[in-house]
Structures are given as structure tokens and as C-alpha cells.
N, C-alpha and C. Protein backbone atom coordinates (compact mmCIF):
# COMPACT_ATOMS: atom_id res chain seq x y z
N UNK A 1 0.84 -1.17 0.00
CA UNK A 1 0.00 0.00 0.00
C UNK A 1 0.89 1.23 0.00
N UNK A 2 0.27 2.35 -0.50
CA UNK A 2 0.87 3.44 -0.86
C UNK A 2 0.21 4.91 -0.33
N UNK A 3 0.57 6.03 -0.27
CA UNK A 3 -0.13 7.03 -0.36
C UNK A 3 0.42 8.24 -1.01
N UNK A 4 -0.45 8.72 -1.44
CA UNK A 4 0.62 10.13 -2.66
C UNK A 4 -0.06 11.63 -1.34
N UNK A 5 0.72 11.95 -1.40
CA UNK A 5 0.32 13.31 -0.59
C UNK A 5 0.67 14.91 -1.70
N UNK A 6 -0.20 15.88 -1.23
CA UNK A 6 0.52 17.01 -1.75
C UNK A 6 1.25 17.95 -1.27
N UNK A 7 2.20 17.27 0.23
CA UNK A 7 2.83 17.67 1.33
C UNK A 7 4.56 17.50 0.76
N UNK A 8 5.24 18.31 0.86
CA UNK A 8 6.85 18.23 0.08
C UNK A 8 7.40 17.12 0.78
N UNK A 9 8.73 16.07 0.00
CA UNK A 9 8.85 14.91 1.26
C UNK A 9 9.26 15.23 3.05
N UNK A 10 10.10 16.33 3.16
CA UNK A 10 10.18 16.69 4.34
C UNK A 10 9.25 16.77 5.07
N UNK A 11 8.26 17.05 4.85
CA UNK A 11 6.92 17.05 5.61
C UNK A 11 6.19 16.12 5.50
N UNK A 12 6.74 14.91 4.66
CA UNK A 12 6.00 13.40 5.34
C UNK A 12 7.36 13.11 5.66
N UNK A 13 8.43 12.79 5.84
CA UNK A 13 8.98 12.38 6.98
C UNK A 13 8.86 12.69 8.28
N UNK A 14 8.46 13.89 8.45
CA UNK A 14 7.76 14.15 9.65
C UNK A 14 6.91 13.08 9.76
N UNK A 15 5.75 13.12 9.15
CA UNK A 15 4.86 12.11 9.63
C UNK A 15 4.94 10.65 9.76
N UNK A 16 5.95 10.09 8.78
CA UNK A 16 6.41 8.83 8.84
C UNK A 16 6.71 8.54 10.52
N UNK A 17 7.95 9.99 10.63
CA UNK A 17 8.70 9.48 11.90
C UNK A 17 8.08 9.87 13.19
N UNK A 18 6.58 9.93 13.07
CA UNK A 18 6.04 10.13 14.00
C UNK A 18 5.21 8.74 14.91
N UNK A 19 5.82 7.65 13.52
CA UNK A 19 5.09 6.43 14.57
C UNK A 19 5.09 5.45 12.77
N UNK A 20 4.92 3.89 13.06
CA UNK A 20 5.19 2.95 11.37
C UNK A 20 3.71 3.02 11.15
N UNK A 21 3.76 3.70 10.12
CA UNK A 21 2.60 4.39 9.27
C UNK A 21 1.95 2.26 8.73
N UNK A 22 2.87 1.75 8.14
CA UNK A 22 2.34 0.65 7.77
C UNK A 22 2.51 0.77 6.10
N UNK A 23 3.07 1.96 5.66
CA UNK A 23 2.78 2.24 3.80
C UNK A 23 3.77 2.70 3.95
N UNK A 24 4.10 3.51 2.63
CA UNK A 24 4.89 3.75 1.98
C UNK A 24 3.92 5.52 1.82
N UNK A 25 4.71 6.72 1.94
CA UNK A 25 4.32 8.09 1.52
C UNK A 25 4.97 8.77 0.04
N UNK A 26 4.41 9.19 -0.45
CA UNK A 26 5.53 9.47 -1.83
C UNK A 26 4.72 10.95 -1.84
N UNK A 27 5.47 11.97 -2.39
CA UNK A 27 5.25 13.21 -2.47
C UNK A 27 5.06 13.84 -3.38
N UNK A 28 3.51 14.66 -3.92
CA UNK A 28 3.26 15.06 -5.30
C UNK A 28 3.02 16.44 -4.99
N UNK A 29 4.14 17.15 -4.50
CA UNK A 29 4.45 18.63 -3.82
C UNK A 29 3.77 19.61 -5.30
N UNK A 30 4.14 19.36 -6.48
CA UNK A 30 3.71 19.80 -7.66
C UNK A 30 2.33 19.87 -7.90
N UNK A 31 2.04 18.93 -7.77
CA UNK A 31 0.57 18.60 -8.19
C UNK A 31 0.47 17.89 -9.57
N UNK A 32 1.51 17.69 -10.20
CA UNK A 32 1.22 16.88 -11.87
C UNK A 32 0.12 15.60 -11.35
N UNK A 33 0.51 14.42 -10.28
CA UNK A 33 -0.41 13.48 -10.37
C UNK A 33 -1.72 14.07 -9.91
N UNK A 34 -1.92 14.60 -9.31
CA UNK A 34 -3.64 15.38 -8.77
C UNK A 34 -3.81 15.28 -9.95
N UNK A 35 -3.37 16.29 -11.09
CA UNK A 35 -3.94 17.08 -12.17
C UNK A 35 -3.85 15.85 -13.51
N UNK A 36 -3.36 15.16 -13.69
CA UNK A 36 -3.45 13.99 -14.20
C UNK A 36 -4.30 12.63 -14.37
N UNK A 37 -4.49 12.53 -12.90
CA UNK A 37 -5.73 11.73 -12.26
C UNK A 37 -7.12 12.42 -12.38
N UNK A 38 -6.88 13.87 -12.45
CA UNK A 38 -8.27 14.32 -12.66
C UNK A 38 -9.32 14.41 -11.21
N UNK A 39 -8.23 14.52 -9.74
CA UNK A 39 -8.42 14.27 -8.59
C UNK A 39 -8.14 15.69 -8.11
N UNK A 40 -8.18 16.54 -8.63
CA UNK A 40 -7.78 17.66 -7.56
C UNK A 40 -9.20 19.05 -7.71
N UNK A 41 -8.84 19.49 -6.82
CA UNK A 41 -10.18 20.90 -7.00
C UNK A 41 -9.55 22.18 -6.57
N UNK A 42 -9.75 23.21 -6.35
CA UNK A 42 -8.87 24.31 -6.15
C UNK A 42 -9.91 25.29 -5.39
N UNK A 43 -8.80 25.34 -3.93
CA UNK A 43 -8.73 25.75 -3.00
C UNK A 43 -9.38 27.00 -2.17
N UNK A 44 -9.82 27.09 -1.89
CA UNK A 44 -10.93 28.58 -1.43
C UNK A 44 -9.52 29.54 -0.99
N UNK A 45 -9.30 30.97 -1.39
CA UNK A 45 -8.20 31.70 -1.15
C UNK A 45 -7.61 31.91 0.01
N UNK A 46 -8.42 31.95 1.20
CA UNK A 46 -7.86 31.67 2.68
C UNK A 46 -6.98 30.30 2.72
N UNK A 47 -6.85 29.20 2.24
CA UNK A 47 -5.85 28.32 2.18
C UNK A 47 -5.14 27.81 1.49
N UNK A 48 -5.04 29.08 0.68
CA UNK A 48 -3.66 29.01 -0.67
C UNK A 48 -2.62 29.24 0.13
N UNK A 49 -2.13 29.98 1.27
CA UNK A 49 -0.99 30.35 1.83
C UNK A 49 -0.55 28.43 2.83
N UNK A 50 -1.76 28.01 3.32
CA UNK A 50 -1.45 26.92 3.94
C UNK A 50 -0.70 25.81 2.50
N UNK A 51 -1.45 25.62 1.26
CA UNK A 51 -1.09 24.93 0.32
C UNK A 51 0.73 25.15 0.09
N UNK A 52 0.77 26.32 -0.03
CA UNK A 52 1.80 26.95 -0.87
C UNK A 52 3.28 26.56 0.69
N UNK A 53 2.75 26.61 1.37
CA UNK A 53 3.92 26.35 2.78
C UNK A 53 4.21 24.70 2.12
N UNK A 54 2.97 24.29 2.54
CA UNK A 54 2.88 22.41 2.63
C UNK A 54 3.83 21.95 1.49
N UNK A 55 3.79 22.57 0.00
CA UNK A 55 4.65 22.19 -1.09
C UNK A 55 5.54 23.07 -1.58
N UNK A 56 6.23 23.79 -0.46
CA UNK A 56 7.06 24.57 -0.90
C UNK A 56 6.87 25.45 -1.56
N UNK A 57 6.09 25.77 -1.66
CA UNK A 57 6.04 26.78 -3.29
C UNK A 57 5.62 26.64 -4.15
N UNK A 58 5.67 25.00 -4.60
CA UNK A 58 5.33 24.52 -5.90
C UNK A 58 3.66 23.84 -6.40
N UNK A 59 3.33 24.51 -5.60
CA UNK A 59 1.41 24.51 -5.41
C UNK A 59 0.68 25.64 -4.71
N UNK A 60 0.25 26.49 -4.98
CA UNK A 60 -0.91 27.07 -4.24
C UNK A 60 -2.29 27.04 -4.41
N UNK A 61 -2.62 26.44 -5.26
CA UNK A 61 -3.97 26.65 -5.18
C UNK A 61 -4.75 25.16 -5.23
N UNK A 62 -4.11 24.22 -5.25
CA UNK A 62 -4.44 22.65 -5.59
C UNK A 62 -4.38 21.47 -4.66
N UNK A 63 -5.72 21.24 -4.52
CA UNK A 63 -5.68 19.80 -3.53
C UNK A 63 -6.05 18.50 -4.17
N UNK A 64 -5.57 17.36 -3.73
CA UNK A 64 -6.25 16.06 -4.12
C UNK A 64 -8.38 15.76 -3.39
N UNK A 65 -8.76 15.41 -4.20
CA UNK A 65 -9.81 14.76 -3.37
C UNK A 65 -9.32 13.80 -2.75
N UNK A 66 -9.65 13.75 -1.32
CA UNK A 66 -9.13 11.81 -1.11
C UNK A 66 -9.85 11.07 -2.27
N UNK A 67 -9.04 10.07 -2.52
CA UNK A 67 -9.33 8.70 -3.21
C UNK A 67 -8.40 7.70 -3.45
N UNK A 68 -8.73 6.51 -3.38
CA UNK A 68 -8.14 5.10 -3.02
C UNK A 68 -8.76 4.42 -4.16
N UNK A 69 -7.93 3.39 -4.68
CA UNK A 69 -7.70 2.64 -5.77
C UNK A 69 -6.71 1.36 -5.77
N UNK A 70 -7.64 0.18 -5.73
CA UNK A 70 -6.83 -0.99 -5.91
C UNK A 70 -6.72 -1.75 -7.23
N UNK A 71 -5.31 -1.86 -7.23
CA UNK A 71 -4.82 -2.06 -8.79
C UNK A 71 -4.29 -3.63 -8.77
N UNK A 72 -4.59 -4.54 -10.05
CA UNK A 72 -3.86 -5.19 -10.20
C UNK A 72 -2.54 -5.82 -10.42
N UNK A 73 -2.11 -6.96 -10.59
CA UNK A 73 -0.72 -6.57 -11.15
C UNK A 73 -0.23 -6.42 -12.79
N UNK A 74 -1.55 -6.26 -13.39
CA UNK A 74 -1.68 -5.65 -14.99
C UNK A 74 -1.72 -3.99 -15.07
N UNK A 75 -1.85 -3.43 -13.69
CA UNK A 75 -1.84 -1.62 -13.43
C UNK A 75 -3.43 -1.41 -14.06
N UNK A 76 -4.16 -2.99 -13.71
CA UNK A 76 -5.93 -2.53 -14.15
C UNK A 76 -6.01 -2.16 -13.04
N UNK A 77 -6.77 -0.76 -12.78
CA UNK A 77 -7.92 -0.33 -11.25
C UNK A 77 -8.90 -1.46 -11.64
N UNK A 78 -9.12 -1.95 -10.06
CA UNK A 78 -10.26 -3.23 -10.05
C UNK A 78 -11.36 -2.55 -8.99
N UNK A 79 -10.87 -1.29 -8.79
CA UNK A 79 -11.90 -0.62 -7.14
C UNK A 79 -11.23 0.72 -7.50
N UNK A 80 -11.80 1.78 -7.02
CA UNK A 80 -12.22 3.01 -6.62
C UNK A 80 -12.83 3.52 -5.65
N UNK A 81 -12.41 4.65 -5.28
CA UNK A 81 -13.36 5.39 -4.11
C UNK A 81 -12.54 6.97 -4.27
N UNK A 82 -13.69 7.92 -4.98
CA UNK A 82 -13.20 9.27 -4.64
C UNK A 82 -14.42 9.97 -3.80
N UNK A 83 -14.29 11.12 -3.18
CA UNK A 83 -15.27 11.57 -2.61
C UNK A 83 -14.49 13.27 -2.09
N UNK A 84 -15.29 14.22 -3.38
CA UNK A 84 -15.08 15.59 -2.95
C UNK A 84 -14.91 16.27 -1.80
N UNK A 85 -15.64 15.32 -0.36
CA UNK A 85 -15.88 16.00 0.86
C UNK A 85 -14.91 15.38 1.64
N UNK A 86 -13.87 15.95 1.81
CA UNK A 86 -12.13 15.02 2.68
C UNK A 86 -13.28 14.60 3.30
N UNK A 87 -14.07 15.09 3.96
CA UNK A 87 -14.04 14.49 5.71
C UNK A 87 -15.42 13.08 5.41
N UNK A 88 -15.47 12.88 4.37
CA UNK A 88 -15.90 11.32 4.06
C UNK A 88 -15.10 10.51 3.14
N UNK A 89 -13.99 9.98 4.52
CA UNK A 89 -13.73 8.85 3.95
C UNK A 89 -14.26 7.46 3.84
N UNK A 90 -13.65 6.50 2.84
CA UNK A 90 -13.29 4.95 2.93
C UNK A 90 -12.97 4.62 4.12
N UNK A 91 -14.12 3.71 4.68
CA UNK A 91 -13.77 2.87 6.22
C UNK A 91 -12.88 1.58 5.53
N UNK A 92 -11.74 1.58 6.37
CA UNK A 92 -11.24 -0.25 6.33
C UNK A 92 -11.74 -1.05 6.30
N UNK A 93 -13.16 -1.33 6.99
CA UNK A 93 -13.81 -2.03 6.29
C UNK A 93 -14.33 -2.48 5.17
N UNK A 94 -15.06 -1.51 4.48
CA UNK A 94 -14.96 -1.18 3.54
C UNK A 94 -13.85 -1.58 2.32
N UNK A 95 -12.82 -0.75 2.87
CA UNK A 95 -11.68 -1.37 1.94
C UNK A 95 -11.32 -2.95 1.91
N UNK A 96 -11.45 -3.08 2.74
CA UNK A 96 -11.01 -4.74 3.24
C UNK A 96 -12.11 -5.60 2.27
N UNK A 97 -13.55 -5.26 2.26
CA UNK A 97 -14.70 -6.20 1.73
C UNK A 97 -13.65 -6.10 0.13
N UNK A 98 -13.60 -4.72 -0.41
CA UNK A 98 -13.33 -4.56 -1.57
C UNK A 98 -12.30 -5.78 -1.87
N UNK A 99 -11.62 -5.54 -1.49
CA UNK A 99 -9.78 -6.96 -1.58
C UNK A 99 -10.16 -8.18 -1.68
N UNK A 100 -10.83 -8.20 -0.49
CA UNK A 100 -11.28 -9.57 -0.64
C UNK A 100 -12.25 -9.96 -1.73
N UNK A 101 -12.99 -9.10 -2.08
CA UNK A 101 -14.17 -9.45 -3.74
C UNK A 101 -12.46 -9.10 -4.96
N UNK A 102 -12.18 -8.51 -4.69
CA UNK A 102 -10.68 -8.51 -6.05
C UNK A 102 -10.14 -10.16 -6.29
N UNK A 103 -9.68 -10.76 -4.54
CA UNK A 103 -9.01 -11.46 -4.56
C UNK A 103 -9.88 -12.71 -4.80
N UNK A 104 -11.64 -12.97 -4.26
CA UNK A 104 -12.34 -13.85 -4.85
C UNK A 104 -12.57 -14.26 -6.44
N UNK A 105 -12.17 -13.22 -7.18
CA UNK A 105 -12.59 -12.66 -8.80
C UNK A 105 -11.59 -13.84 -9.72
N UNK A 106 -12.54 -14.49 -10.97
CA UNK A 106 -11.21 -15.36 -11.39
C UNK A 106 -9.95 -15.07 -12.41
């Protein structure tokens, strides 16, 4: 498992080394994968200055929606989950039913 953030890497090593996350963090301080994926929305102007700290510079106005995606080992998405409103996420549960219907599939 993975997670892409739009936080520069220094600022997920912070969070790494704050306790074993269990994944792997990789850093899209830019924003090319947001804007690629077709996952990002742009930012109400009161938290362009928070954006623009978080990636150095190299973003102000651009966030990811959360969303989670389990891929095969052909790089097919077999699951999805985006949702405009951060504060509704994907329960583990949830995720977990998903894996397990991937891994039932013939």
C-alpha cells in the first residue's frame, strides 16, 4: 500500500517518523499526479498560503480529493473510491470487503 500526498517529502517524513505508518508516503508537492488523475479541485483563497507552505512553493492553489484505488498486477484499477468532501472517507472495512471481492474474482 501506498499514499501520494501534496505535502513536500520533508513534511512526510515528519509524519512517517512520528510512529510505522504501515505504507509507503511518496510526495506530489507539484501537483502533476492530482492534475493527471483528474483528482484535484482548487482551494478557497484563505488556504492558498497553507497549500503553498505544505509544497514549498510549488502549489498554491491545488488539492487532491481523497481517493483510493486498488490495482492489479496488470496496473488494471479493479476498485475506486473518490469523494469531494475530505471528511468522508473509505472505512477499512470497507476497503477490506473490496480486496477480498478482487481477490475472490477469477
Amino acid at each position: 500500500m501506498v499514499a501520494v500526498s501534496p505535502d513536500v517529502p520533508e513534511r512526510l517524513r515528519e509524519s512517517q517518523d512520528k510512529g510505522d505508518l504501515g505504507y509507503r508516503l511518496f510526495s506530489d508537492a507539484s501537483g502533476k499526479l492530482i492534475r493527471a488523475m483528474g483528482l484535484g479541485y482548487k482551494v478557497p483563497e484563505n488556504y492558498r498560503g497553507i497549500i503553498r507552505k505544505a509544497s514549498d512553493g510549488q502549489n498554491e492553489d491545488l488539492l487532491p480529493a481523497p481517493a483510493v484505488f486498488l490495482v492489479d498486477g496488470q496496473a488494471k484499477i479493479t476498485f475506486s473510491y473518490m469523494n469531494p468532501d475530505f471528511k468522508q472517507r473509505l472505512s477499512g472495512e470497507a476497503l477490506v470487503q473490496a480486496a477480498k471481492a478482487f481477490r475472490g474474482r477469477p
